[in-house]
PDB file of N, CA and C in Angstrom:
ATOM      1  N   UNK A   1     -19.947  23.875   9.391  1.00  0.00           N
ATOM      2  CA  UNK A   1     -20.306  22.564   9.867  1.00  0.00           C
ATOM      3  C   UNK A   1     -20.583  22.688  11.359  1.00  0.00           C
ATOM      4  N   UNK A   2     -21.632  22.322  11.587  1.00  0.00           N
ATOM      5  CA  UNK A   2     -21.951  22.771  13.055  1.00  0.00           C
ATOM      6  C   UNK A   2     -21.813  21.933  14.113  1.00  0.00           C
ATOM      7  N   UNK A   3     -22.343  20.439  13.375  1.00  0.00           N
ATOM      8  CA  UNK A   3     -22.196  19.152  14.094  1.00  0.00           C
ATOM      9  C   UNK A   3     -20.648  18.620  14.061  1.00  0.00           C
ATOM     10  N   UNK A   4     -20.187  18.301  15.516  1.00  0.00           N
ATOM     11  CA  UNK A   4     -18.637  17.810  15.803  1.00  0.00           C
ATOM     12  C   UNK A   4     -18.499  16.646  14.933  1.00  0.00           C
ATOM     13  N   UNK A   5     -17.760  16.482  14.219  1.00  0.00           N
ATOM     14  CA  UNK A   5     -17.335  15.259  13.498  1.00  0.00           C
ATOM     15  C   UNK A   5     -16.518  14.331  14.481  1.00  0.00           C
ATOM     16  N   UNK A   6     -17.152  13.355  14.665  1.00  0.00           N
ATOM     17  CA  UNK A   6     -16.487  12.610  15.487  1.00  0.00           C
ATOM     18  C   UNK A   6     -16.120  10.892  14.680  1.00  0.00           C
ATOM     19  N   UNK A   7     -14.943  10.701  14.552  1.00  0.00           N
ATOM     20  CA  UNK A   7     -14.626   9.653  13.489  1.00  0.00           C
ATOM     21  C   UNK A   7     -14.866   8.276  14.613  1.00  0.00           C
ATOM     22  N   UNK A   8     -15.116   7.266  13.434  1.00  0.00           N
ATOM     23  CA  UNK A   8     -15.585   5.562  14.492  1.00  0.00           C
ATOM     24  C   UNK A   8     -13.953   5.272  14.400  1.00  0.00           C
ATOM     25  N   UNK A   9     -13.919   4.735  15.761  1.00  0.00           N
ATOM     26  CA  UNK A   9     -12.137   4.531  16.034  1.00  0.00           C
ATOM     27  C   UNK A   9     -12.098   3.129  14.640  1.00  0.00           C
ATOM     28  N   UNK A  10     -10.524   2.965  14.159  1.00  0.00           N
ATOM     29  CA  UNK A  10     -10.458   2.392  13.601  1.00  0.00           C
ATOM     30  C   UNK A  10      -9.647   0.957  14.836  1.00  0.00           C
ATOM     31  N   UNK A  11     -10.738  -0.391  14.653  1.00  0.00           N
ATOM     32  CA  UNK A  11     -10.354  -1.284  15.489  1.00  0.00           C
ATOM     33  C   UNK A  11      -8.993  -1.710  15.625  1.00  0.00           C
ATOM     34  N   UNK A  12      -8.181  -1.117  14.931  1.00  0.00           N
ATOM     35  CA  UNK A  12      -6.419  -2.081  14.714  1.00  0.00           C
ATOM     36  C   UNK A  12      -5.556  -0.881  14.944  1.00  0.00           C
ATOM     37  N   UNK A  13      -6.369  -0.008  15.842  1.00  0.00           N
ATOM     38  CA  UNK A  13      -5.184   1.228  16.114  1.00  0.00           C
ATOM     39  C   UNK A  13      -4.288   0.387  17.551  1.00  0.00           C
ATOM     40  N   UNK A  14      -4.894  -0.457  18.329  1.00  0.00           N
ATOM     41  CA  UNK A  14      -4.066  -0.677  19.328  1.00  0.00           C
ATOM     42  C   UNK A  14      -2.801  -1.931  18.566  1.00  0.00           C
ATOM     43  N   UNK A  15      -2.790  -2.084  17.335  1.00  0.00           N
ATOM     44  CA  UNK A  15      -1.442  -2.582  16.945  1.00  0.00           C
ATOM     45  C   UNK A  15      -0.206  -1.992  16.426  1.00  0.00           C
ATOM     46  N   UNK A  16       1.077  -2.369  16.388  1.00  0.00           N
ATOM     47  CA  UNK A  16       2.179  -2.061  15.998  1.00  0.00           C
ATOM     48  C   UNK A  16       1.369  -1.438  14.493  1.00  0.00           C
ATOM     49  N   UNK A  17       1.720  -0.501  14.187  1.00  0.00           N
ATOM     50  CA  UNK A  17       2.271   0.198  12.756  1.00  0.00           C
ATOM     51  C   UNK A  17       3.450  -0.437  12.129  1.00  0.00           C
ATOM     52  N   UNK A  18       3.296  -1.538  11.095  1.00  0.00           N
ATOM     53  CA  UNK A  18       4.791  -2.164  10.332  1.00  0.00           C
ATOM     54  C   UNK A  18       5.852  -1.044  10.232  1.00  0.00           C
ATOM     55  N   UNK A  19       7.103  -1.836  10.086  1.00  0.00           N
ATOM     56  CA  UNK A  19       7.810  -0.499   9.171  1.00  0.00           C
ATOM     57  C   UNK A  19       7.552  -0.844   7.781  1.00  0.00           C
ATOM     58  N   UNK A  20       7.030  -1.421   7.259  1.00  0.00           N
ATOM     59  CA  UNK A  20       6.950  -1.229   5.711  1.00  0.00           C
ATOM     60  C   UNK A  20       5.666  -0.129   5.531  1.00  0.00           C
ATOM     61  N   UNK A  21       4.794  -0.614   6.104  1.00  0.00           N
ATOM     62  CA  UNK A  21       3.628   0.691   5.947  1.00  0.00           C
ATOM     63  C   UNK A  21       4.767   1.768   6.840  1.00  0.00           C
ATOM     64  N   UNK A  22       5.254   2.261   7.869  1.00  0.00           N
ATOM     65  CA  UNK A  22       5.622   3.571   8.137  1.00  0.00           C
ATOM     66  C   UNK A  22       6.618   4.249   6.664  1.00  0.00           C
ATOM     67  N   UNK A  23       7.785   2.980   5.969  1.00  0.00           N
ATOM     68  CA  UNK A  23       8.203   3.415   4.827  1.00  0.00           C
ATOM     69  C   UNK A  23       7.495   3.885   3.736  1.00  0.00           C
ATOM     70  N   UNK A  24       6.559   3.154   3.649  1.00  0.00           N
ATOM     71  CA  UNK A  24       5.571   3.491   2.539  1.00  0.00           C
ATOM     72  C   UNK A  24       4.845   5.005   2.741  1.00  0.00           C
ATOM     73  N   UNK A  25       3.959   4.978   3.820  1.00  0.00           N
ATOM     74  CA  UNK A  25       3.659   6.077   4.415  1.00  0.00           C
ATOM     75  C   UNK A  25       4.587   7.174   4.324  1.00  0.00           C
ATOM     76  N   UNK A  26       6.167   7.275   4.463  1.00  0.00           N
ATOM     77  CA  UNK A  26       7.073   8.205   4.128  1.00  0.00           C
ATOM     78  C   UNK A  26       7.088   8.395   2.927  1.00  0.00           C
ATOM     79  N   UNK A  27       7.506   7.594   2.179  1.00  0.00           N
ATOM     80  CA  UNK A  27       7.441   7.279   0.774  1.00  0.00           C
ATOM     81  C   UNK A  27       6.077   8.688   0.125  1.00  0.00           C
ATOM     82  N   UNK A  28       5.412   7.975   0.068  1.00  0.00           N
ATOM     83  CA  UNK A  28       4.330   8.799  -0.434  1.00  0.00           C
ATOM     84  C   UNK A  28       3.840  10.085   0.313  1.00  0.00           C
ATOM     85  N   UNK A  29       4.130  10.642   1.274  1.00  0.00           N
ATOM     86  CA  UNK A  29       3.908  12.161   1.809  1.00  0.00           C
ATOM     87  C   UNK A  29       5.263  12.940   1.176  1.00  0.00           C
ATOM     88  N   UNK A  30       6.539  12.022   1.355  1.00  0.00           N
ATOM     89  CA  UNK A  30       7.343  12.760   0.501  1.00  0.00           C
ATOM     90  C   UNK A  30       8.007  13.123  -1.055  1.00  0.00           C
ATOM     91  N   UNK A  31       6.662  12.268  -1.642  1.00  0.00           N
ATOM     92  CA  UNK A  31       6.797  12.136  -3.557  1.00  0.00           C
ATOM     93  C   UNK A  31       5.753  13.002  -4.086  1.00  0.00           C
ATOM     94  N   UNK A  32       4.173  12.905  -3.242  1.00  0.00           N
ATOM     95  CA  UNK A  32       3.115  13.737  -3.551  1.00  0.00           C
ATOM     96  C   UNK A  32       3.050  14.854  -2.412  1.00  0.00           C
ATOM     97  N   UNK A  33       3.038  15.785  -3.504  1.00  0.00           N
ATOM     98  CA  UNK A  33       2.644  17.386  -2.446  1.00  0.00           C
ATOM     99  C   UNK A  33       1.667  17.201  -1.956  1.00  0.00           C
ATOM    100  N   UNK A  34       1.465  17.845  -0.752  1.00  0.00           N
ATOM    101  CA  UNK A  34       0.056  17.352   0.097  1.00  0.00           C
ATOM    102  C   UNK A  34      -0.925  18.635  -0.672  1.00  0.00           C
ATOM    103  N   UNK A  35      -0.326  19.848  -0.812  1.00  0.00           N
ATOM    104  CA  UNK A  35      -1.349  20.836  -1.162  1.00  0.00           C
ATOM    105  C   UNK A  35      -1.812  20.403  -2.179  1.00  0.00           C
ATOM    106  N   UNK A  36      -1.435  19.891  -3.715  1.00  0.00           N
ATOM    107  CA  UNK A  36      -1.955  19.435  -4.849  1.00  0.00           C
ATOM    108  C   UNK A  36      -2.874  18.238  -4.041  1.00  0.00           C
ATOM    109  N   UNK A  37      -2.375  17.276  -3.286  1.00  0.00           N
ATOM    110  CA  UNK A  37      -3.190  15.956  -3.078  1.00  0.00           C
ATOM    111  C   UNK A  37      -4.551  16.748  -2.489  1.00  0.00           C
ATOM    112  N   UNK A  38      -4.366  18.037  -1.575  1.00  0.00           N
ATOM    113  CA  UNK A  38      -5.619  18.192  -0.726  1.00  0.00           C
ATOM    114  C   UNK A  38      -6.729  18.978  -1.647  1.00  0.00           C
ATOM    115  N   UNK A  39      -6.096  19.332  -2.819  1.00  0.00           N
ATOM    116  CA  UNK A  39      -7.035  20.394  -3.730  1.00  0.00           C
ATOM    117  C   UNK A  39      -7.565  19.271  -4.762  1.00  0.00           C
ATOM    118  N   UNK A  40      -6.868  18.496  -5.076  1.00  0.00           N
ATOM    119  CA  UNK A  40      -7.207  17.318  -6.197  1.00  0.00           C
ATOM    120  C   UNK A  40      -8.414  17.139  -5.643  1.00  0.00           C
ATOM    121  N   UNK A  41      -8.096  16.120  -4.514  1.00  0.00           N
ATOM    122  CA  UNK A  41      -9.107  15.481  -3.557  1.00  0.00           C
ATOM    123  C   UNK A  41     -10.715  16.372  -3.729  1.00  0.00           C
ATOM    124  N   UNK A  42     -10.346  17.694  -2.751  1.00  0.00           N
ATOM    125  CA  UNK A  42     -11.624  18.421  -3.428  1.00  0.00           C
ATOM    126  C   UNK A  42     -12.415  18.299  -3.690  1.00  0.00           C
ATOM    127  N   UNK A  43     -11.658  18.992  -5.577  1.00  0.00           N
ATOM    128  CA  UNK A  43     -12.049  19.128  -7.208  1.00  0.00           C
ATOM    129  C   UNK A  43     -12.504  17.848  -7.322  1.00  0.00           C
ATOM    130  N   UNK A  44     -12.446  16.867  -7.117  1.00  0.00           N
ATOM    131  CA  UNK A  44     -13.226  15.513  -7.506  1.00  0.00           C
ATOM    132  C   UNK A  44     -14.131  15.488  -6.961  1.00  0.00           C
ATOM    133  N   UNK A  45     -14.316  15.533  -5.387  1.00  0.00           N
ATOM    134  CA  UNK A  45     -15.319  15.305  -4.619  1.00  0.00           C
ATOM    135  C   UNK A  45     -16.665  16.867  -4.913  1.00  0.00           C
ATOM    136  N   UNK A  46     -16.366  17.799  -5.349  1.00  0.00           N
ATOM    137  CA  UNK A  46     -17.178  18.941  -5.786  1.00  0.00           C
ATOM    138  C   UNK A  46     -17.339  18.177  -7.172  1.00  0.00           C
ATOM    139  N   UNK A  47     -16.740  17.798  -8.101  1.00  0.00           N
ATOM    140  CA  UNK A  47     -17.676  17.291  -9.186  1.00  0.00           C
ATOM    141  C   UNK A  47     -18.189  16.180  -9.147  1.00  0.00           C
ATOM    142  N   UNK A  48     -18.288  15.094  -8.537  1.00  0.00           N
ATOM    143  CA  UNK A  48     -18.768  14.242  -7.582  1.00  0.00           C
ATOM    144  C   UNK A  48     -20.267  14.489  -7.146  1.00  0.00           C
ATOM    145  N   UNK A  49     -20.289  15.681  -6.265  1.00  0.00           N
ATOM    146  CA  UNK A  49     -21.525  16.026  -5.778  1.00  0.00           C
ATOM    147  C   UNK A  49     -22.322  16.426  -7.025  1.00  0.00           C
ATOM    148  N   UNK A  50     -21.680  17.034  -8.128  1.00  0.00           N
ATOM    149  CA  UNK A  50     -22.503  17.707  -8.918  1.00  0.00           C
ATOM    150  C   UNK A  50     -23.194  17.172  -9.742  1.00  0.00           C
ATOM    151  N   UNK A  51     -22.411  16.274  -9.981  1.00  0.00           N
ATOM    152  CA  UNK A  51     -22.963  15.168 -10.990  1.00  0.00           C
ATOM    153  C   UNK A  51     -23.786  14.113  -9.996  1.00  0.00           C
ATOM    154  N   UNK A  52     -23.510  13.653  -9.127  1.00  0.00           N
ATOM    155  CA  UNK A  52     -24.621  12.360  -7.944  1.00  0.00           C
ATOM    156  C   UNK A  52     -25.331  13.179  -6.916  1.00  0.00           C
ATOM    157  N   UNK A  53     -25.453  14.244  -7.220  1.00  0.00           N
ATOM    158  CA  UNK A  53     -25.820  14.976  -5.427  1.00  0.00           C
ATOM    159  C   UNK A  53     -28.007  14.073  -5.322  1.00  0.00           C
ATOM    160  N   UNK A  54     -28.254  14.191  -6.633  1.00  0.00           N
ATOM    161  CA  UNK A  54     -29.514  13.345  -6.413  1.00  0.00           C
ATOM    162  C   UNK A  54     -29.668  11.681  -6.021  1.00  0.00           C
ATOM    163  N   UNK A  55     -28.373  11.101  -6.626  1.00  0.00           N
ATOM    164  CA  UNK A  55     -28.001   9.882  -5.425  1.00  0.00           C
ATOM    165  C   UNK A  55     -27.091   9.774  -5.399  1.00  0.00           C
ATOM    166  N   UNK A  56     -26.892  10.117  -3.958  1.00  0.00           N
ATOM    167  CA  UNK A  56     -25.538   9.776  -3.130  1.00  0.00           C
ATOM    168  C   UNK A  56     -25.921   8.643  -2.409  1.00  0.00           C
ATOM    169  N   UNK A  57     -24.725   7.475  -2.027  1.00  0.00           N
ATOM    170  CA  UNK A  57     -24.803   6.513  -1.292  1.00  0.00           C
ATOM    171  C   UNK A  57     -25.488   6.612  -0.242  1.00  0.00           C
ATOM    172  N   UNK A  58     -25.797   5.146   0.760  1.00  0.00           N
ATOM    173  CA  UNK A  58     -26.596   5.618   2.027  1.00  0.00           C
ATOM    174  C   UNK A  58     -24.968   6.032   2.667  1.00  0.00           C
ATOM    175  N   UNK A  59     -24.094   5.346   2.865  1.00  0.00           N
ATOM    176  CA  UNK A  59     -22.946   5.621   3.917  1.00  0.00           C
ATOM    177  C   UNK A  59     -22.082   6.980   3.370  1.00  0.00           C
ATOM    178  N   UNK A  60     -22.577   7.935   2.664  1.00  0.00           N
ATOM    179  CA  UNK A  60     -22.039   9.085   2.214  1.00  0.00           C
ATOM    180  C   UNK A  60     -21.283  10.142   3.431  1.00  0.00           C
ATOM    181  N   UNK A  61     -22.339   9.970   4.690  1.00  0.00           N
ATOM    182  CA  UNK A  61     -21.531  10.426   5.929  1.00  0.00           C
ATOM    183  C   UNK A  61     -20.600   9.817   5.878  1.00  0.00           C
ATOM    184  N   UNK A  62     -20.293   9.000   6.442  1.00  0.00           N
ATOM    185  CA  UNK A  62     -18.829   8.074   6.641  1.00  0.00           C
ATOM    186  C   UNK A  62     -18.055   8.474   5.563  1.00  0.00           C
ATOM    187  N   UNK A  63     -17.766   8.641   3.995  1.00  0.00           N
ATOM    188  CA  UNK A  63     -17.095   9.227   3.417  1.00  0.00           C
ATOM    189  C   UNK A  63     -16.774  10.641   3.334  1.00  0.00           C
ATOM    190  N   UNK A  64     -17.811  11.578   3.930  1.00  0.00           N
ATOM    191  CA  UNK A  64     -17.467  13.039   4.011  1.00  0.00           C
ATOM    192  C   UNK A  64     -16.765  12.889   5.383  1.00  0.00           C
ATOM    193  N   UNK A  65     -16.899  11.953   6.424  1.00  0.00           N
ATOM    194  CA  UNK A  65     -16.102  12.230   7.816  1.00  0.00           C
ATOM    195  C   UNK A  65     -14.294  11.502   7.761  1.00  0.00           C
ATOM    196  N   UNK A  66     -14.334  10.728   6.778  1.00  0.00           N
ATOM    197  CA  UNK A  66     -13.394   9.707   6.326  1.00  0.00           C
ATOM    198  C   UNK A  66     -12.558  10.960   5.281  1.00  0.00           C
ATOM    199  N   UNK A  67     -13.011  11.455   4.703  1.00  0.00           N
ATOM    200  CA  UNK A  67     -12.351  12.734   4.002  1.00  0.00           C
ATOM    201  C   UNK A  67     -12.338  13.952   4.829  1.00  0.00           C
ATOM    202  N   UNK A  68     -12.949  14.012   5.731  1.00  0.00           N
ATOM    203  CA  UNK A  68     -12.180  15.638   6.285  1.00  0.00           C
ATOM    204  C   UNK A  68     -11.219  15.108   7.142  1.00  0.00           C
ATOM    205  N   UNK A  69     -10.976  13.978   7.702  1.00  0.00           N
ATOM    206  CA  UNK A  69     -10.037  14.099   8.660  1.00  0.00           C
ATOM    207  C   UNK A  69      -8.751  13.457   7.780  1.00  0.00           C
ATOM    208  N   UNK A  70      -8.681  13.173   6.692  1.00  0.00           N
ATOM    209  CA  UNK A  70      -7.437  12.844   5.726  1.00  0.00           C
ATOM    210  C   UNK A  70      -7.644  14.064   5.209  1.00  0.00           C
ATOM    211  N   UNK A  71      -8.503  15.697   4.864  1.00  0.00           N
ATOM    212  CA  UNK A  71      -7.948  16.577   4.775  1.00  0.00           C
ATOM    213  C   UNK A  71      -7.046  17.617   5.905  1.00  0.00           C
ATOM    214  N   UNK A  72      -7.851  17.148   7.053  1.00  0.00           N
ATOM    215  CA  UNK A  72      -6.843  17.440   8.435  1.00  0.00           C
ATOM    216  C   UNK A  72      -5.443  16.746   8.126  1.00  0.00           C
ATOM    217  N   UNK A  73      -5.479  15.917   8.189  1.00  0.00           N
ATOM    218  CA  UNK A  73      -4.002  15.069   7.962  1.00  0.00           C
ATOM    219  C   UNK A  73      -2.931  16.073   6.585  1.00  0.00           C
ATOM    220  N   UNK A  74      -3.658  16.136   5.613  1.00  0.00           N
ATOM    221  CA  UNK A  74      -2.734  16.808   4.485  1.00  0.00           C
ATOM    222  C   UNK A  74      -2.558  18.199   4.821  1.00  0.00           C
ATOM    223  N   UNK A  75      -3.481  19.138   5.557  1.00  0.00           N
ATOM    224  CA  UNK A  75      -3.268  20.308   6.094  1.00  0.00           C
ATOM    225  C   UNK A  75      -2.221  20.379   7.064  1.00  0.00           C
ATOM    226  N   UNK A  76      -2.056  19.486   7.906  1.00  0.00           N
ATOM    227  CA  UNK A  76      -0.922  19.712   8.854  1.00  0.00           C
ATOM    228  C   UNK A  76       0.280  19.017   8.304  1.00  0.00           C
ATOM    229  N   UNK A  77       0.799  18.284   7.422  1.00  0.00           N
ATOM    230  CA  UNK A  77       1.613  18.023   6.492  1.00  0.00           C
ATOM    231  C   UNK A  77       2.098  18.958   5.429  1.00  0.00           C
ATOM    232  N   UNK A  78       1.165  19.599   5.039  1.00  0.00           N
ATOM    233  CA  UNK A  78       1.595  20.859   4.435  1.00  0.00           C
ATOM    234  C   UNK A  78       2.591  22.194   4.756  1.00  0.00           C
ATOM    235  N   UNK A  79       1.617  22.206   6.083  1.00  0.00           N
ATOM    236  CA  UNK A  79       1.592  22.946   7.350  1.00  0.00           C
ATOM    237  C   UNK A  79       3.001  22.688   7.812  1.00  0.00           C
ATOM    238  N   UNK A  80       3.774  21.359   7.973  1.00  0.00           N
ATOM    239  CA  UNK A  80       4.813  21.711   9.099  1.00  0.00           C
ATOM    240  C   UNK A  80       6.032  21.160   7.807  1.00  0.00           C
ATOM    241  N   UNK A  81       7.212  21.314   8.678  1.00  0.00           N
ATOM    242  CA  UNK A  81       8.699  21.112   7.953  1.00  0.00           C
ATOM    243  C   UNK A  81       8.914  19.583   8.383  1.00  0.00           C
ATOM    244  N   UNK A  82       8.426  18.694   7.939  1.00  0.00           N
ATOM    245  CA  UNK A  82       8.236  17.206   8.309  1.00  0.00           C
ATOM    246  C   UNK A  82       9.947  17.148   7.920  1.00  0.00           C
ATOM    247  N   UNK A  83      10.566  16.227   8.735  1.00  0.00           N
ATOM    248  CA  UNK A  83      11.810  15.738   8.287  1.00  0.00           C
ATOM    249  C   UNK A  83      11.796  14.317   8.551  1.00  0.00           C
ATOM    250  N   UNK A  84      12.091  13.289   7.767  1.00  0.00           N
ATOM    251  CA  UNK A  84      11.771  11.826   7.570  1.00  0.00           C
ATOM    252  C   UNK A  84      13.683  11.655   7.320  1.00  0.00           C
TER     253      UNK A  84
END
């Protein structure tokens, strides 16, 4: 990939994070393995292409940039000894 992926800020980052979303958010990184979630993810999106690659949406960027950086996210979750 040659071109920098640069993600559109999401407008509601300058608010509090609930604790019910931070629980939840715990909740689910620590019930689903991130390596199964990041290979699932994938395997769908490769049969995905295979089957629509002649039409793909117009906003298909925004979903390939919207998915690598939630595969960044599951790689470094994988990656470290998270303690919650």
């Amino acid at each position: 990939m040659d071109e920098v992926i640069k993600p559109q800020l999401n407008a509601s980052i300058d608010i509090e994070i609930s604790d019910t979303i931070l629980t939840e958010f715990k909740v689910f990184i620590t019930t689903v393995p991130a390596k199964r979630l990041n290979r699932n993810l994938r395997k769908m999106l490769a049969d995905y292409l295979f089957y629509n690659m002649d039409a793909l949406p117009i906003d298909f960027k925004d979903l390939l940039t919207d998915l690598y950086w939630l595969h960044e996210l599951l790689d470094e979750i994988e990656g470290s000894d998270v303690a919650f």
